[in-house]
C-alpha atoms as a PDB file:
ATOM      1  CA  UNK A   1     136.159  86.974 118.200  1.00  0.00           C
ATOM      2  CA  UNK A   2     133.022  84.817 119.065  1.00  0.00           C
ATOM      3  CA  UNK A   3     133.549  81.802 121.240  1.00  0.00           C
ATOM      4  CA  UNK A   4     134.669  78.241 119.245  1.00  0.00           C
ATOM      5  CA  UNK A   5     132.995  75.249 120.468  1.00  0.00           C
ATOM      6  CA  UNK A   6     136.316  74.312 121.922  1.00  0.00           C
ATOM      7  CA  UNK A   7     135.885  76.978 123.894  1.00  0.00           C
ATOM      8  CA  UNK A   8     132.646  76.067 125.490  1.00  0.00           C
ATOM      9  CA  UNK A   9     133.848  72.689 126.528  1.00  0.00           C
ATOM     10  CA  UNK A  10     137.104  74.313 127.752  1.00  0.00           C
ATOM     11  CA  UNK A  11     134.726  76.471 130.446  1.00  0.00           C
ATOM     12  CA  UNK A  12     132.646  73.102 130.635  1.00  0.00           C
ATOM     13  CA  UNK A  13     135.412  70.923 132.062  1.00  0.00           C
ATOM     14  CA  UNK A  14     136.867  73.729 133.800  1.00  0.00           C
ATOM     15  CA  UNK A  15     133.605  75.041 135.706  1.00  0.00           C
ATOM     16  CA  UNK A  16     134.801  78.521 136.492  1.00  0.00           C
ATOM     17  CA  UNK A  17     135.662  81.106 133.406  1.00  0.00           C
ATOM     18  CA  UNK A  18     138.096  82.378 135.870  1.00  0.00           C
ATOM     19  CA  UNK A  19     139.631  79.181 135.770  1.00  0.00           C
ATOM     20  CA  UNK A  20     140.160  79.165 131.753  1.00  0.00           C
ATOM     21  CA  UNK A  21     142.759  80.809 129.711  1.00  0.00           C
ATOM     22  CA  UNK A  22     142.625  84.159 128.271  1.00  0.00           C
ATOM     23  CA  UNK A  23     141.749  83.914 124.913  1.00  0.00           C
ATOM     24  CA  UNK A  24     138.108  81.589 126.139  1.00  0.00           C
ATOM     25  CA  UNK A  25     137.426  84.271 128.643  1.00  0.00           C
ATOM     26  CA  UNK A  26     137.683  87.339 126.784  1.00  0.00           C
ATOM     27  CA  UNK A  27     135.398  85.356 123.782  1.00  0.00           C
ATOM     28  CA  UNK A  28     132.624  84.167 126.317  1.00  0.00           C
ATOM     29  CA  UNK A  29     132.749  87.876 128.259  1.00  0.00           C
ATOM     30  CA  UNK A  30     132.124  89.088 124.682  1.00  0.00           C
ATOM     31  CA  UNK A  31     129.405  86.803 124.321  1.00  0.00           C
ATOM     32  CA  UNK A  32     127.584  87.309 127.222  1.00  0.00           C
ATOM     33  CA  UNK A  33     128.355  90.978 126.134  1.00  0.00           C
ATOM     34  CA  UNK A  34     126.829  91.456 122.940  1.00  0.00           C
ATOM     35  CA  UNK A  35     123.461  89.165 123.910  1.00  0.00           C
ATOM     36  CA  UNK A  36     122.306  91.126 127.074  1.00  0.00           C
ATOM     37  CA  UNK A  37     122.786  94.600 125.089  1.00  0.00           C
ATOM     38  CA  UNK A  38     120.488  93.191 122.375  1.00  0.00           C
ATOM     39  CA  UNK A  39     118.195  92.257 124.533  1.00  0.00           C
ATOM     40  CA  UNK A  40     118.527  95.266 126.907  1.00  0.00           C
ATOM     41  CA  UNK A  41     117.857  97.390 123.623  1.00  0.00           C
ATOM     42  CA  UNK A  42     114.887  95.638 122.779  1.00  0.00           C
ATOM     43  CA  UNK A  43     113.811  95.945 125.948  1.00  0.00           C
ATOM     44  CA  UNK A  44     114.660  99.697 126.948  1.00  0.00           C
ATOM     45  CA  UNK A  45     115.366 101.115 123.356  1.00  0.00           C
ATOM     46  CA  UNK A  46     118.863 101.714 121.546  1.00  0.00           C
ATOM     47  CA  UNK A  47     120.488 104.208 124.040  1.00  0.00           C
ATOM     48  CA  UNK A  48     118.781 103.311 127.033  1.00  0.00           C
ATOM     49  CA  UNK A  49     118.861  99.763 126.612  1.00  0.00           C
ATOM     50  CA  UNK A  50     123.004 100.382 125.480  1.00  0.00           C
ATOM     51  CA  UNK A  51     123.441 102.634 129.098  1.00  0.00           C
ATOM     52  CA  UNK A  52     122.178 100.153 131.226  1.00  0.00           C
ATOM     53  CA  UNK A  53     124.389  97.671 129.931  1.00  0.00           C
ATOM     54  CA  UNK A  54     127.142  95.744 132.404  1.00  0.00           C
ATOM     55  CA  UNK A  55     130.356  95.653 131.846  1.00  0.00           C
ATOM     56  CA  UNK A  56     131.170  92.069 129.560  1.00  0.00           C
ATOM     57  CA  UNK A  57     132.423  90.363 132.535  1.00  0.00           C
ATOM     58  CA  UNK A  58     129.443  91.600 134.540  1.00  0.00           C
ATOM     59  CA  UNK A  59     126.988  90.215 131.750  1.00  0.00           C
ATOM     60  CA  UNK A  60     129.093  86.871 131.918  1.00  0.00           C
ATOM     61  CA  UNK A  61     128.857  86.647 135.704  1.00  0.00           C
ATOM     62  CA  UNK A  62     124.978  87.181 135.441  1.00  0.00           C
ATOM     63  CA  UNK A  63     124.607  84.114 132.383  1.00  0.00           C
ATOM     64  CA  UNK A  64     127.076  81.454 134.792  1.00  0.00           C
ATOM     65  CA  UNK A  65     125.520  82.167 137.699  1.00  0.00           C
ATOM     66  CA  UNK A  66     122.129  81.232 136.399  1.00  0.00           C
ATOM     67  CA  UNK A  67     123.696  78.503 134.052  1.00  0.00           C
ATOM     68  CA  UNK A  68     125.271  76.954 137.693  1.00  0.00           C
ATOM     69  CA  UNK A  69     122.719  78.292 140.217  1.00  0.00           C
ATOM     70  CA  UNK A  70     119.211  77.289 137.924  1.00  0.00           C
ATOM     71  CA  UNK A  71     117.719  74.291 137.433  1.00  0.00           C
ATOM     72  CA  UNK A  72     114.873  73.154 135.315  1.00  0.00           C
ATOM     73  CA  UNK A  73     111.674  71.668 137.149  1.00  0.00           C
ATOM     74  CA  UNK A  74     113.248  68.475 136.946  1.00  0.00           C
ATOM     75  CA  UNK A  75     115.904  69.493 139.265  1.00  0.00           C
ATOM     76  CA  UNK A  76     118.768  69.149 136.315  1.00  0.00           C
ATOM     77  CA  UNK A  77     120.475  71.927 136.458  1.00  0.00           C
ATOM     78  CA  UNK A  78     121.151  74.846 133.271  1.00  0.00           C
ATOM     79  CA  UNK A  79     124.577  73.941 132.898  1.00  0.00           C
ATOM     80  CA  UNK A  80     123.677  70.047 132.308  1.00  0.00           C
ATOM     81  CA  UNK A  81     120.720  70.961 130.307  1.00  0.00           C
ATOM     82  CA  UNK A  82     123.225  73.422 128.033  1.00  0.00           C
ATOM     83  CA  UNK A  83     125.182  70.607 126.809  1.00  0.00           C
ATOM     84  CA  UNK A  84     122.993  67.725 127.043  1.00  0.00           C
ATOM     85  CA  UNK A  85     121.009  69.158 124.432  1.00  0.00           C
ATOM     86  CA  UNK A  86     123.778  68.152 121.994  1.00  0.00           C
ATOM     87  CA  UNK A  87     122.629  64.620 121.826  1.00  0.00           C
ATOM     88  CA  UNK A  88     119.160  65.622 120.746  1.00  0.00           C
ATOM     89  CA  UNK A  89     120.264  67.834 118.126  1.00  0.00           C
ATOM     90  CA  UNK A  90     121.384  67.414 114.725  1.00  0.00           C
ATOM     91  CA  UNK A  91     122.427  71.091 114.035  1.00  0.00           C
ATOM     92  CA  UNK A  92     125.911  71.872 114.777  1.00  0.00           C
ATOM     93  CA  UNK A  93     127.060  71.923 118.064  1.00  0.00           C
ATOM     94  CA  UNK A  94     128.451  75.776 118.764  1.00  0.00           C
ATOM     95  CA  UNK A  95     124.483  76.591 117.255  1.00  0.00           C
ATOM     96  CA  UNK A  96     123.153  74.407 119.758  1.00  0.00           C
ATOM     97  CA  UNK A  97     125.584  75.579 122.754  1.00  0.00           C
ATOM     98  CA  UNK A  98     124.938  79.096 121.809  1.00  0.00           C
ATOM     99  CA  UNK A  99     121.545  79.052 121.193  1.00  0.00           C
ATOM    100  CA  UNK A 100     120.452  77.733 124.613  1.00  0.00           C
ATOM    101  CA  UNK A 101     122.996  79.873 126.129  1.00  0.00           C
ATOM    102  CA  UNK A 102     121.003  83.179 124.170  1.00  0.00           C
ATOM    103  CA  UNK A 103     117.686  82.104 125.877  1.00  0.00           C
ATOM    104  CA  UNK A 104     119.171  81.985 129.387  1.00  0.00           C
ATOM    105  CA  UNK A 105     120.841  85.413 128.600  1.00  0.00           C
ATOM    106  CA  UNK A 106     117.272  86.600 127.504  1.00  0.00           C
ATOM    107  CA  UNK A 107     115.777  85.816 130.685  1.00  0.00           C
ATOM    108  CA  UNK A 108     118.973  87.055 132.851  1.00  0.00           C
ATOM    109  CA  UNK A 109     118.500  90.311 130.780  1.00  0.00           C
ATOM    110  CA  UNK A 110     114.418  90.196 131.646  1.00  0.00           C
ATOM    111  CA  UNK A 111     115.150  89.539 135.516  1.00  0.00           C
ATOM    112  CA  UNK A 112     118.598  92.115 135.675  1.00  0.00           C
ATOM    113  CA  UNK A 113     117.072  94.938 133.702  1.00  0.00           C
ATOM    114  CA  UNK A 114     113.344  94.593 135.858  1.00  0.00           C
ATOM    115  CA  UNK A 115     115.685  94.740 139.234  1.00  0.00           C
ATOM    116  CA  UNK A 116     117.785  97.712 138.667  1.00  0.00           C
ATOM    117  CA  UNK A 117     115.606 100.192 136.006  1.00  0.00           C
ATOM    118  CA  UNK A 118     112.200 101.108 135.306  1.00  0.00           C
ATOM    119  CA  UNK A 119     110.142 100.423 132.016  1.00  0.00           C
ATOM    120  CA  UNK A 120     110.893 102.217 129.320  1.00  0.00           C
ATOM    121  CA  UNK A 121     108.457 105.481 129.647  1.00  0.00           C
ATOM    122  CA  UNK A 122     108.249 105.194 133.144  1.00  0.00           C
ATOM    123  CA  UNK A 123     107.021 108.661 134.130  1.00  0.00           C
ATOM    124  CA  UNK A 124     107.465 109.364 138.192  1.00  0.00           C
ATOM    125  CA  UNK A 125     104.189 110.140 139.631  1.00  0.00           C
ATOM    126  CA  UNK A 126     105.738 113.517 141.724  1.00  0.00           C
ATOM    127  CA  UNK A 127     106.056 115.156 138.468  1.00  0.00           C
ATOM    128  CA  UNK A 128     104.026 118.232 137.452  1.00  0.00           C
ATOM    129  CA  UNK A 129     101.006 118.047 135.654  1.00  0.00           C
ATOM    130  CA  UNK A 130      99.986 121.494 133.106  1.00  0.00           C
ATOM    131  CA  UNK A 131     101.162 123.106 130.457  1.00  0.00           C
ATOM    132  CA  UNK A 132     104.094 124.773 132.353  1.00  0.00           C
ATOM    133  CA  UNK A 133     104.458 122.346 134.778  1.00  0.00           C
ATOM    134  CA  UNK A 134     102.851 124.362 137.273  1.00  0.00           C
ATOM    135  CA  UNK A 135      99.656 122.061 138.628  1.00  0.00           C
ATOM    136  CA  UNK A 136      99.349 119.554 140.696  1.00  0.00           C
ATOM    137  CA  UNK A 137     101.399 116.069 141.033  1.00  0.00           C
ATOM    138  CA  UNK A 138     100.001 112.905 139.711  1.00  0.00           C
ATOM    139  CA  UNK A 139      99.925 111.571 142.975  1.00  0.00           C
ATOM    140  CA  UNK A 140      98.127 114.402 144.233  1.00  0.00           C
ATOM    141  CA  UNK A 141      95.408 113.405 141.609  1.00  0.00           C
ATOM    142  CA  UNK A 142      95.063 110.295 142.579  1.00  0.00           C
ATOM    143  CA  UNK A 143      91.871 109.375 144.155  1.00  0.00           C
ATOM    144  CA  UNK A 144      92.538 108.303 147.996  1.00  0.00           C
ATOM    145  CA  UNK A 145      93.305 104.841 148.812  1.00  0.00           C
ATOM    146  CA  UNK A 146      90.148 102.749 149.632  1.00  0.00           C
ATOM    147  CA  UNK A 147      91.927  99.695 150.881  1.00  0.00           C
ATOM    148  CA  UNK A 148      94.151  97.346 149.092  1.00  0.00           C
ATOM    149  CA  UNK A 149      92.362  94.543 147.145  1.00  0.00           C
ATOM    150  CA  UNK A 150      92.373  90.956 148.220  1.00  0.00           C
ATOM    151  CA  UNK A 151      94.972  89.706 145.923  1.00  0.00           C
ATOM    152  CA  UNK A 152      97.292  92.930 146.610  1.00  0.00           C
ATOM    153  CA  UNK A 153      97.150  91.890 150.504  1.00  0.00           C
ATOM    154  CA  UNK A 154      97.988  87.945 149.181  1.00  0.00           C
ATOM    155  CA  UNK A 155     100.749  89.444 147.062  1.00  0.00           C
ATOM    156  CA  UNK A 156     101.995  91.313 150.314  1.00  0.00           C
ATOM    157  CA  UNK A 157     102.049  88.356 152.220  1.00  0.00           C
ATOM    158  CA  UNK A 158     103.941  86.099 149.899  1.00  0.00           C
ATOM    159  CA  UNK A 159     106.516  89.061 149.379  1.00  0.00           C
ATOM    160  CA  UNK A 160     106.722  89.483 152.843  1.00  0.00           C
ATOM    161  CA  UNK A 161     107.471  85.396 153.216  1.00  0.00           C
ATOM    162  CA  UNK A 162     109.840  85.183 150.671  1.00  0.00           C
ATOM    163  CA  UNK A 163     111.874  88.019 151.715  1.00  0.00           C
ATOM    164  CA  UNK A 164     112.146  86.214 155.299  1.00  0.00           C
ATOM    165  CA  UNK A 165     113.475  83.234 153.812  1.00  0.00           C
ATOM    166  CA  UNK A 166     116.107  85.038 151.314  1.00  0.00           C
ATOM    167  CA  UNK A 167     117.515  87.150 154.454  1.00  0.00           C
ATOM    168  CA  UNK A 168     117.815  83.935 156.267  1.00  0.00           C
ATOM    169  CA  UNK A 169     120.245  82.476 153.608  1.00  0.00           C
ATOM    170  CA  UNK A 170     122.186  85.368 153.456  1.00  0.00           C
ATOM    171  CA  UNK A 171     125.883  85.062 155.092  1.00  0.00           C
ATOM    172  CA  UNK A 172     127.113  88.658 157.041  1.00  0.00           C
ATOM    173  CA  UNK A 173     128.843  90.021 153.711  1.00  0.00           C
ATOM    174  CA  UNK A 174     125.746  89.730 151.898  1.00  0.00           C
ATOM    175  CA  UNK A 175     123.793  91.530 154.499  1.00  0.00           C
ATOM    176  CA  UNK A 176     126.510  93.965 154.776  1.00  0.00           C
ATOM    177  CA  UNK A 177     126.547  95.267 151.007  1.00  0.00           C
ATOM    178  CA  UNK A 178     122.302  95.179 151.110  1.00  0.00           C
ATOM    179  CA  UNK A 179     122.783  97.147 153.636  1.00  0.00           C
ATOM    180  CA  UNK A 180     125.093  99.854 151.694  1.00  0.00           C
ATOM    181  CA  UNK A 181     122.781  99.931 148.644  1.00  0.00           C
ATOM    182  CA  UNK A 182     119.960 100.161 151.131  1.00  0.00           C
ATOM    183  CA  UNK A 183     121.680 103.152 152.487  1.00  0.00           C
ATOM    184  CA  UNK A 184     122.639 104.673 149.343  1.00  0.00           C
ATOM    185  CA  UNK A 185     126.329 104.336 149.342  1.00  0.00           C
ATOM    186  CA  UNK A 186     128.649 103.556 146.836  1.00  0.00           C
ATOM    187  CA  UNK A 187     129.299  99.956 147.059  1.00  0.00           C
ATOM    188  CA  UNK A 188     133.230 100.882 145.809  1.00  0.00           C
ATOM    189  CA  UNK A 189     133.894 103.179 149.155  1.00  0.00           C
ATOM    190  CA  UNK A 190     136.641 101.720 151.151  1.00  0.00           C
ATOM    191  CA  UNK A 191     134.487 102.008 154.855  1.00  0.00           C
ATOM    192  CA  UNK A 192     131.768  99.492 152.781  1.00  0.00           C
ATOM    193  CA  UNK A 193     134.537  97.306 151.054  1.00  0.00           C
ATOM    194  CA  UNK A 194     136.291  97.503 154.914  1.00  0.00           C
ATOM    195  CA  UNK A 195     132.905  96.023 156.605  1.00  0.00           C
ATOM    196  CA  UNK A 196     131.985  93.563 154.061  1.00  0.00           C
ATOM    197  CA  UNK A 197     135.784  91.815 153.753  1.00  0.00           C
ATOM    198  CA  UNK A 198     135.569  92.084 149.925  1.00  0.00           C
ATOM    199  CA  UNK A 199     136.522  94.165 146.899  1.00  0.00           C
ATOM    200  CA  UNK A 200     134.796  96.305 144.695  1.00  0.00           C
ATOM    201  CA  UNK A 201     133.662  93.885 141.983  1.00  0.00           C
ATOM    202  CA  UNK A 202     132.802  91.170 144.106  1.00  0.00           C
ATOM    203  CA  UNK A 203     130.720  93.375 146.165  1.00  0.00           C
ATOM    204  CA  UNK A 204     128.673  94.412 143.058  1.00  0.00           C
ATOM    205  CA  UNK A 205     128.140  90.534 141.995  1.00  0.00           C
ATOM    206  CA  UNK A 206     126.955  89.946 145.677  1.00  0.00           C
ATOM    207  CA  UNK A 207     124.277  92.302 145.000  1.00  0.00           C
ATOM    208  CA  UNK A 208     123.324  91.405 141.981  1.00  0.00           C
ATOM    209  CA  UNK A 209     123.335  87.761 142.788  1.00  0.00           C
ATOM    210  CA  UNK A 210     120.773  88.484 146.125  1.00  0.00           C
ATOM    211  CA  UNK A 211     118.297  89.813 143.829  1.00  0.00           C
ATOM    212  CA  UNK A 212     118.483  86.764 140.974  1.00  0.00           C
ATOM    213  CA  UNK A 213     118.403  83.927 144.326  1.00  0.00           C
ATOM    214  CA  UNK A 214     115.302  86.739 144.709  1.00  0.00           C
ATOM    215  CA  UNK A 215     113.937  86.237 141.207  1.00  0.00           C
ATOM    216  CA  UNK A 216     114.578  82.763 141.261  1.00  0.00           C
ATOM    217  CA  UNK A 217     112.472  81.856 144.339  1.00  0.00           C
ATOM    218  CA  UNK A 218     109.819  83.315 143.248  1.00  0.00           C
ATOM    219  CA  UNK A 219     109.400  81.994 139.642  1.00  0.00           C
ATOM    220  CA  UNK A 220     110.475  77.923 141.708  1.00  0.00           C
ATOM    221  CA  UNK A 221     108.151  78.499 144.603  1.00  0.00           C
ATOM    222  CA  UNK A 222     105.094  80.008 142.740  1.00  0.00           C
ATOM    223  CA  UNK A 223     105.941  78.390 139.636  1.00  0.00           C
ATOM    224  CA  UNK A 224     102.078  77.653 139.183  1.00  0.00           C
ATOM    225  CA  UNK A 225     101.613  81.681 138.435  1.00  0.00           C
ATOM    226  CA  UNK A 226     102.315  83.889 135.129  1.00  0.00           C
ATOM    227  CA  UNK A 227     105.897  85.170 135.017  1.00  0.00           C
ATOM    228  CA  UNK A 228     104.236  88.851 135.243  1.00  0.00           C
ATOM    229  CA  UNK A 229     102.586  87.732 138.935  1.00  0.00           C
ATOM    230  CA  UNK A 230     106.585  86.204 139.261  1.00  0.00           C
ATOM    231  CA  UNK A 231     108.361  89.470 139.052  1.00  0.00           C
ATOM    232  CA  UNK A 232     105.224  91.201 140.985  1.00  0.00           C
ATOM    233  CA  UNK A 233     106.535  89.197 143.581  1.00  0.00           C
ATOM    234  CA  UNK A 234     109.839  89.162 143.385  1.00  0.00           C
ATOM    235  CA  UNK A 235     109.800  93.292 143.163  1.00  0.00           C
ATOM    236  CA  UNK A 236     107.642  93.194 146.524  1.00  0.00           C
ATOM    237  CA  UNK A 237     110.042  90.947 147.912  1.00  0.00           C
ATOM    238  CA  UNK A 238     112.798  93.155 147.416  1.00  0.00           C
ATOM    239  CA  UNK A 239     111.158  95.721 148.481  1.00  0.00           C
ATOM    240  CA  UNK A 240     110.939  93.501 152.174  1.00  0.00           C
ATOM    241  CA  UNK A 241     114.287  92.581 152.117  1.00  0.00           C
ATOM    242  CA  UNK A 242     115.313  96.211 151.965  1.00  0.00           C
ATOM    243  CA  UNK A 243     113.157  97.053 155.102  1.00  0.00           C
ATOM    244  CA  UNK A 244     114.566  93.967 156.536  1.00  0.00           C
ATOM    245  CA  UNK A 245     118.182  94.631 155.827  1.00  0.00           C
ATOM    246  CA  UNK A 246     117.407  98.287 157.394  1.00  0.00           C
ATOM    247  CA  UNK A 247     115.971  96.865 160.890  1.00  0.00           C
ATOM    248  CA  UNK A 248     118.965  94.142 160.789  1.00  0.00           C
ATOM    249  CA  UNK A 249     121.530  96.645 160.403  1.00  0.00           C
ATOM    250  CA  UNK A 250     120.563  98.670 163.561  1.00  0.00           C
ATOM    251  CA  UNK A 251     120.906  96.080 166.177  1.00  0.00           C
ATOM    252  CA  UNK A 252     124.046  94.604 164.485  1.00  0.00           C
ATOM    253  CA  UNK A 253     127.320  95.958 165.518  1.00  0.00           C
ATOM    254  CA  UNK A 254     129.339  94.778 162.432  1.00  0.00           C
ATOM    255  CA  UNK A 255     126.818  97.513 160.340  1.00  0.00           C
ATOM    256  CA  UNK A 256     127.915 100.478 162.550  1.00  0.00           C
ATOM    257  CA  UNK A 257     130.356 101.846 160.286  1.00  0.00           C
ATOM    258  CA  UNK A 258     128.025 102.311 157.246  1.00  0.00           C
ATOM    259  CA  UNK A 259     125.762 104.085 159.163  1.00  0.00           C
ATOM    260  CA  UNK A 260     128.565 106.670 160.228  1.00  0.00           C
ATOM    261  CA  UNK A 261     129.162 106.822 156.736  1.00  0.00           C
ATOM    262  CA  UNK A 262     125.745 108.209 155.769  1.00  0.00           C
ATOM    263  CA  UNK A 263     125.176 110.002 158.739  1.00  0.00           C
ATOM    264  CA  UNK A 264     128.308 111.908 158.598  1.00  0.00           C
ATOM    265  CA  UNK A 265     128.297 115.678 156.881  1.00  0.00           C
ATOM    266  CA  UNK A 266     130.190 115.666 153.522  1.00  0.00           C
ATOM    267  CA  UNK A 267     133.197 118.003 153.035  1.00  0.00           C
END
């Protein structure tokens, strides 16, 4: 069942979905649900944009952080905005509460889907070129780099920054489970869960809430620059964090156990 106004206020007074009875959770969840897969499929197309997908609680974690974490230029936050619009309005109020809450969700879609999956056609640049896939690579056809262009190096340099400053607001279970996805393990196997002091799906929100903080920076401190040149920089920036997160990890004790993990053979 879709969410009744009373709903909304419900979550509103109570500030945590967690903290509100079943029937409002399982109507938001659904909600945030059924927005990020339309979006996702317009995005992706039908079955990719359907795969890639969170779970309904996932997709509601994603809309309240950004509802509780964001804030508009004027410093109010999403949350305030969300409901304050009621008092300029004279449509109803669950179209009003719902409709600002479906162009946050478009942008958390935008952001979430850009972090964790290519464009739609993406084609990798090691594959074959020729009729039976037997010629060269696309990268091999590629004419050799003849130095990166101004504004590349500028880019760089501003990824590199940012980066810096996300790392140096992350606490030691956020650097933990980086460092797990950096190293390609599963962020549900015990030894990561173990290190970090968390559970399964709280490790997964961690990780999804570094890159958003990510996102976020980057569209607040360049805020001046197209939202294309935004999530140029926030992809760089992630990129930085990740080679960041790698050097961290080796010189911190706490991180020794998910490198055994990786390095050990698999029986």
């Amino acid at each position: 069942m879709p969410p009744t106004i009373e709903q909304w206020q419900e979550w509103r007074k109570r500030c945590a979905l967690l903290r509100c009875g079943e029937p409002t959770m399982a109507a938001l969840r659904g909600f945030a649900w059924l927005r990020f897969q339309r979006f996702a499929r317009i995005l992706l197309g039908e079955a990719e944009g359907a795969a890639r997908t969170p779970s309904a609680a996932d997709c509601w974690h994603l809309l309240e952080s950004r509802l509780a974490v964001g804030r508009l230029r004027s410093g109010r936050r999403y949350k305030e905005w969300l409901f304050a619009r009621l008092e300029s309005s004279d449509d109803a109020p669950l179209d009003v509460i719902q409709g600002g809450a479906t162009l946050l969700m478009r942008d958390v879609a935008r952001y979430t889907l850009a972090m964790e999956a290519p464009p739609a056609g993406t084609r990798s640049l090691d594959v074959p070129t020729g009729r039976d896939d037997d010629g060269p690579s696309l990268a091999e056809c590629l004419p050799a780099a003849t130095g990166a262009p101004p504004e590349q190096g500028e880019l760089a340099a501003h990824a590199a920054a940012l980066a810096e400053d996300c790392f140096g607001q992350l606490d030691l279970r956020a650097r933990l489970v980086l460092l797990a996805k950096r190293l390609n393990a599963p962020l549900y196997h015990p030894v990561v869960l173990t290190a970090a002091h968390t559970s399964r799906t709280r490790a997964s929100e961690i990780w999804r809430a570094v890159y958003q903080r990510l996102a976020a920076m980057a569209r607040d401190r360049y805020s001046s620059d197209d939202s294309a040149r935004q999530l140029a920089l926030a992809l760089a920036a992630s990129d930085k964090l990740a080679e960041i997160i790698f050097r961290w990890g080796r010189a911190e004790k706490q991180a020794r156990p998910l490198f055994v993990l990786v390095e050990e053979p698999q029986t």
